[in-house]
Protein backbone atom coordinates (compact mmCIF):
# COMPACT_ATOMS: atom_id res chain seq x y z
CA UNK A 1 83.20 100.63 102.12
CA UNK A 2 80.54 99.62 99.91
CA UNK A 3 79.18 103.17 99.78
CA UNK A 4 82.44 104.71 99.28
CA UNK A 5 83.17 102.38 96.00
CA UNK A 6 79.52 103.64 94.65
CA UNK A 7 80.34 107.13 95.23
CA UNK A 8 83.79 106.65 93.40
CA UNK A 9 82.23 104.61 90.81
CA UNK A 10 79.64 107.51 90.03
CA UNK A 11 82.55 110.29 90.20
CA UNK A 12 83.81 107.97 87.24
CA UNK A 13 80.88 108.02 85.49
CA UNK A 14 80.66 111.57 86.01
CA UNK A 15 83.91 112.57 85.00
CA UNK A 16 83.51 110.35 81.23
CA UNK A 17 80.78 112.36 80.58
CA UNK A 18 82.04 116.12 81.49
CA UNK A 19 85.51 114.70 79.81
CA UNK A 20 83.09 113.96 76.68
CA UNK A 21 81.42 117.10 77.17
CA UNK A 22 84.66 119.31 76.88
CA UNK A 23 86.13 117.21 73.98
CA UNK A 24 82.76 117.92 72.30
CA UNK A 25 82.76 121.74 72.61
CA UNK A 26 86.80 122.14 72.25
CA UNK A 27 87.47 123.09 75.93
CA UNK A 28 91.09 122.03 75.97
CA UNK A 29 91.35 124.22 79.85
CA UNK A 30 88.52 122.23 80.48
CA UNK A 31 89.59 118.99 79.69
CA UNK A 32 93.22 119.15 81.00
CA UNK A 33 91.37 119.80 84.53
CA UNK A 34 88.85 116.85 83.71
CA UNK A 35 91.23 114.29 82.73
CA UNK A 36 93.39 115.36 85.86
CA UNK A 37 90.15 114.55 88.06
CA UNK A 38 89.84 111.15 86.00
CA UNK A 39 93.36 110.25 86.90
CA UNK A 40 92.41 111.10 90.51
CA UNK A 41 89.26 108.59 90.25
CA UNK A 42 91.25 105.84 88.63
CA UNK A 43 94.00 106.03 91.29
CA UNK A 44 91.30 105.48 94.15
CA UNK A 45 90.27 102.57 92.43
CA UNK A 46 93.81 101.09 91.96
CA UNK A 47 93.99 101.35 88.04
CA UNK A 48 97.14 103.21 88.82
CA UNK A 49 97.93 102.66 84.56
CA UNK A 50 94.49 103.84 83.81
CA UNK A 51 95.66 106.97 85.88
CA UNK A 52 98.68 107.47 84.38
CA UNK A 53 97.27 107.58 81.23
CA UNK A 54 94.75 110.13 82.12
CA UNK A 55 97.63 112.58 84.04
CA UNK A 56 99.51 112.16 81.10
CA UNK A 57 97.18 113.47 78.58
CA UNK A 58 96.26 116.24 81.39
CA UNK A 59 100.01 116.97 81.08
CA UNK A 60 100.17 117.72 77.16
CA UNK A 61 97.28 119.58 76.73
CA UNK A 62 98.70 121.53 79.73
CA UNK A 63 101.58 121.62 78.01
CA UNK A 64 99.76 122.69 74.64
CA UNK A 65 97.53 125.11 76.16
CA UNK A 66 101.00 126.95 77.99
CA UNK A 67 98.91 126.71 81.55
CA UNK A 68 101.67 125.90 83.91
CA UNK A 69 99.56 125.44 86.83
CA UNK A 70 97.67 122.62 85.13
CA UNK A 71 101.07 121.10 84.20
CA UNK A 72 102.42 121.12 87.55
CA UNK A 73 99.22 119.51 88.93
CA UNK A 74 99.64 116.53 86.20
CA UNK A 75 103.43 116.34 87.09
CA UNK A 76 102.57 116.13 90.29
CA UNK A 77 100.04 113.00 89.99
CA UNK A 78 102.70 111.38 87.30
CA UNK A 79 104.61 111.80 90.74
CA UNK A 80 102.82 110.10 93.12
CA UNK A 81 102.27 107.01 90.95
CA UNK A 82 105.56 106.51 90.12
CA UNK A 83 106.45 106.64 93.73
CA UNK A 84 103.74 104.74 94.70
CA UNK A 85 104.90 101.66 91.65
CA UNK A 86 108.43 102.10 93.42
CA UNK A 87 109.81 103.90 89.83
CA UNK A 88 111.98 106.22 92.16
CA UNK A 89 114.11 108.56 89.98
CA UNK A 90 110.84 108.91 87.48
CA UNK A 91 108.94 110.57 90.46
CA UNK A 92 111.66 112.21 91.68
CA UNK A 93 111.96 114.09 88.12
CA UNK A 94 108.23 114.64 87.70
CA UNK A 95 108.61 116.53 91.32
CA UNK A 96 111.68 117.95 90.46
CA UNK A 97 109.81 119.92 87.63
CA UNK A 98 106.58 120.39 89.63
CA UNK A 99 108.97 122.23 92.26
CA UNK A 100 109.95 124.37 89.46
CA UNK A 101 106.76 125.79 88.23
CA UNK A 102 105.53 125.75 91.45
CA UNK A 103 108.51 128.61 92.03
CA UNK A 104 108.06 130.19 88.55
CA UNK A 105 104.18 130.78 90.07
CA UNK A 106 105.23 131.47 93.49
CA UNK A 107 102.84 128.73 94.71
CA UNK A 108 103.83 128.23 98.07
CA UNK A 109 101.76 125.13 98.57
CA UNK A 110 102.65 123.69 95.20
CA UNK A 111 106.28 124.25 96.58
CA UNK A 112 105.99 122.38 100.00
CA UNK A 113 104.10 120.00 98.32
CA UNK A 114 106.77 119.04 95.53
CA UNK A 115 109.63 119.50 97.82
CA UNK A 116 107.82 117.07 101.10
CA UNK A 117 107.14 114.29 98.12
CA UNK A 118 110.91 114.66 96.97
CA UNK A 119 111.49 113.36 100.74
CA UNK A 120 109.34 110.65 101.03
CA UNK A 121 111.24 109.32 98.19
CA UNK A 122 114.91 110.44 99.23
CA UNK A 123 113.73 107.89 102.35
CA UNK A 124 112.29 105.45 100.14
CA UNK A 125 115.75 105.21 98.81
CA UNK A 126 117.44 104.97 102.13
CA UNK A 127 118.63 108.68 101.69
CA UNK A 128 117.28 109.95 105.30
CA UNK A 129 119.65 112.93 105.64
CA UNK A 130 118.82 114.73 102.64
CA UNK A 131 115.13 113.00 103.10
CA UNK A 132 115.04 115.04 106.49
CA UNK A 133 116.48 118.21 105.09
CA UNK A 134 113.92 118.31 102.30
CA UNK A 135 111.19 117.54 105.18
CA UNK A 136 112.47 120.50 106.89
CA UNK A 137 112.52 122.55 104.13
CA UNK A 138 108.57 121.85 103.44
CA UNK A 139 107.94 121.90 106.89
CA UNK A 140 109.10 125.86 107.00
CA UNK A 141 107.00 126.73 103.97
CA UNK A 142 103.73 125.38 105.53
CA UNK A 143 104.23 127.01 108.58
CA UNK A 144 103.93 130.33 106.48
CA UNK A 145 100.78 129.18 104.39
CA UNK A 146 99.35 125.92 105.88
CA UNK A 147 99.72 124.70 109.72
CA UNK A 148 97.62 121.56 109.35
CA UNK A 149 100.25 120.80 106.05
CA UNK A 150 103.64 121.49 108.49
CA UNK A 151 101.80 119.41 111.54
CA UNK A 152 101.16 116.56 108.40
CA UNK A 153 105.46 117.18 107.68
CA UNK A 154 106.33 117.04 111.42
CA UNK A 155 104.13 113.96 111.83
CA UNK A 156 106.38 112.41 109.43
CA UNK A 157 109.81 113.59 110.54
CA UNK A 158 108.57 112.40 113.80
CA UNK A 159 108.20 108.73 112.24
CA UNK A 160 111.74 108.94 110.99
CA UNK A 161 112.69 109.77 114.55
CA UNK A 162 112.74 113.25 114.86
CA UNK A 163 110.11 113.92 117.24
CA UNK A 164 110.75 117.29 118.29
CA UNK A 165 109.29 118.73 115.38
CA UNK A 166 106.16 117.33 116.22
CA UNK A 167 105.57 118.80 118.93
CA UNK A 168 106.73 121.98 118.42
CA UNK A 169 104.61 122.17 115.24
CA UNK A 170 101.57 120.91 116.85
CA UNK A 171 101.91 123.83 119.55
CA UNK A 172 101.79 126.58 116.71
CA UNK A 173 98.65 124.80 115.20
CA UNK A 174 96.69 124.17 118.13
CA UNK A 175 97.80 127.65 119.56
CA UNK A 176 96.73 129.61 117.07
């Protein structure tokens, strides 16, 4: 654990100084990915403010810079740490917007992604029907693009008692 705390530490250290670097030479693209990396770093440490801050400013140079795939990666960190603090209907908005850039691009992972965190929360809030429907929903986009992503969705329907998914999605993984 030790080890892995050093080698997070350093990716902090790392990150300051390429962050410092791009602010230095005006590389805006360059910092927006940067600062998104930061916010990843702080969140493994549990600073989860520290990485808000960081996805935040990712977001409005994203924002500034009109690169919507760099704003939908920022919305979807602003996401997963409002989820994570239990500030429900904020992450459910920051995903709600991810899922629409991720459409406007036609990222199919970005898509899944957005629409599988939406459920986690729906459940969260005790909403398992529409939690389940939004599973399913992400669970037939990976299939297309990602099996290990659908096998990661039908692990978690399975958890919230549908099995059969599992199983069947498993099969098309392993199978392939």
């Amino acid at each position: 654990m030790a080890l892995k705390k050093d080698h997070i530490r350093r990716a902090l250290e790392l990150s300051q100084q390429a962050l410092n670097r791009a602010r230095e030479t005006g590389d805006s693209k360059r910092e927006a990915e940067v600062l998104g990396t930061l916010g990843h770093v702080y969140h493994r440490l549990n600073h989860p403010e520290r990485a808000r801050e960081c996805y935040e400013k990712q977001l409005a140079i994203a924002r500034r810079n009109k690169d919507r795939r760099s704003e939908s990666n920022a919305l979807g960190s602003l996401g997963i740490i409002c989820s994570n603090q239990s500030r429900t209907d904020q992450a459910i908005e920051f995903y709600r917007q991810q899922l629409a850039i991720a459409r406007e691009l036609n990222d199919k992972e970005g898509e899944g992604g957005a629409i599988f965190n939406i459920s986690l929360v729906l459940y969260k809030l005790g909403q398992k029907a529409q939690a389940v429907a939004q599973a399913k929903d992400a669970r037939s986009i990976f299939e297309q693009i990602s099996p290990l992503n659908a096998a990661k969705v039908s692990k978690q329907l399975a958890a919230w008692g549908e099995g059969k998914f599992l199983y069947r999605t498993l099969l098309q993984v392993f199978l392939k």
